[in-house]
Protein backbone atom coordinates (compact mmCIF):
# COMPACT_ATOMS: atom_id res chain seq x y z
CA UNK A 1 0.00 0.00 0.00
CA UNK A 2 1.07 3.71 -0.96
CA UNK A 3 -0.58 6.44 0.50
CA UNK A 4 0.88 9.68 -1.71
CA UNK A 5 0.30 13.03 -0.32
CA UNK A 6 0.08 16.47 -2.06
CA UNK A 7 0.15 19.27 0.31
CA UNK A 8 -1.61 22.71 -0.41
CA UNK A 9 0.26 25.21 -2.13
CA UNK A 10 0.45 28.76 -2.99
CA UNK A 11 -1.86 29.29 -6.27
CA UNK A 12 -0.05 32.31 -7.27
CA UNK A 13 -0.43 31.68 -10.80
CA UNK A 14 -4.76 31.49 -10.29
CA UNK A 15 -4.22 34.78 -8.90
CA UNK A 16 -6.12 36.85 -11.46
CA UNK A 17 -9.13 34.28 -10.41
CA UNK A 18 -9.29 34.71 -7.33
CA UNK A 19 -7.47 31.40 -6.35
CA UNK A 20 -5.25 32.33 -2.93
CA UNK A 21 -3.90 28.19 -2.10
CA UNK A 22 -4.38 24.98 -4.10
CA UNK A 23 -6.13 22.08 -1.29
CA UNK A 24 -4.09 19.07 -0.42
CA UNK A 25 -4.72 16.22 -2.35
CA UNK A 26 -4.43 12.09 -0.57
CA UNK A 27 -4.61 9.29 -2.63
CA UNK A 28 -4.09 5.46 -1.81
CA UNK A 29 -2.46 2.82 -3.96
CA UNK A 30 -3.12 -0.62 -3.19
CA UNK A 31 -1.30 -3.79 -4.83
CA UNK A 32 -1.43 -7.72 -3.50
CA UNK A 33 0.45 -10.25 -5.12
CA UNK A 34 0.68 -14.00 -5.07
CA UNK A 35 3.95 -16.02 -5.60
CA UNK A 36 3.41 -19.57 -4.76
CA UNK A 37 3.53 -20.95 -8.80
CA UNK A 38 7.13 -21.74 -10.20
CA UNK A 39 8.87 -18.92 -11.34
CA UNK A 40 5.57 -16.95 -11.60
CA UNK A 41 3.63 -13.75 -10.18
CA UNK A 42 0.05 -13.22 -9.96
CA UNK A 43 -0.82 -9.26 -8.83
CA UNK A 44 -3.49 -7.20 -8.48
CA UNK A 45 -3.59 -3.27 -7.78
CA UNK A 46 -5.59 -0.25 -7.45
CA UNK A 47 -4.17 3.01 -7.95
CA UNK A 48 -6.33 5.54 -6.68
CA UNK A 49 -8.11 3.72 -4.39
CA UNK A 50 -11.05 5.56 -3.04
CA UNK A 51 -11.52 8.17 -6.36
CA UNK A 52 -9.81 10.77 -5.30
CA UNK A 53 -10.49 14.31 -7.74
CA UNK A 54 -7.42 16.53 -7.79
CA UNK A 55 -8.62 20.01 -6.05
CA UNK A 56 -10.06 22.56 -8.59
CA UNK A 57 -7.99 25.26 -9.49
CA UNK A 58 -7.92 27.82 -12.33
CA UNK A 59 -4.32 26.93 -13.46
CA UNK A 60 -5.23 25.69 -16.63
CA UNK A 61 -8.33 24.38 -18.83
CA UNK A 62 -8.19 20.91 -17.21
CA UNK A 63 -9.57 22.18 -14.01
CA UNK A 64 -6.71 21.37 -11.92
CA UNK A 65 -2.83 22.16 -12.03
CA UNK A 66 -2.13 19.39 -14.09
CA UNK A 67 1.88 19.77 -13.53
CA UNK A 68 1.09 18.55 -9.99
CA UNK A 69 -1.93 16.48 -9.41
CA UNK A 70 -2.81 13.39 -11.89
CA UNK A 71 -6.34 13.22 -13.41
CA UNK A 72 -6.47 9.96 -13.11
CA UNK A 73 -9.65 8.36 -10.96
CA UNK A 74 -9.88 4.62 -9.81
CA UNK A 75 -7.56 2.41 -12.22
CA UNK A 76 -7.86 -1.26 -11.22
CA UNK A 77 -5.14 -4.16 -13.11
CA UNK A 78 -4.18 -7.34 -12.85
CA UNK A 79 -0.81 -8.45 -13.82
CA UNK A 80 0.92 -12.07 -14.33
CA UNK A 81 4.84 -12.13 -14.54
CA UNK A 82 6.93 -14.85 -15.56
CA UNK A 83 10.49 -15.77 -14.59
CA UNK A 84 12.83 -17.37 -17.51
């Protein structure tokens, strides 16, 4: 498990809008893996756990400073590795 925090900033660059600080932003990655096959891994991961929404700012069209926080909600994998 990853827990990745984003503390608030200054939003000097929103300041024509209005924008004084950027919020903190807390997301939680989660992975479990298996390895009790011969030479092979079984995982399976969340990254963005619980949905997190990167805090709104003006910075830029996206909504968000996109230089900073990730778009990205809820991305769920599974992966299988194999060892030669």
């Amino acid at each position: 498990m990853a827990v990745n925090y984003i503390g608030e900033f200054s939003g000097d660059a929103d300041s024509d809008f209005g924008d004084k600080t950027v919020d903190a932003m807390t997301t939680v990655d989660l992975v479990a893996s298996y390895k009790g096959l011969d030479n092979t891994t079984l995982s399976v991961g969340f990254t963005n756990l619980f949905n997190e929404e990167p805090p709104f700012s003006h910075h830029d069209f996206f909504g968000y400073v996109n230089t900073v926080h990730s778009g990205q909600g809820r991305f769920s994998y599974v992966k299988a590795s194999y060892k030669f």
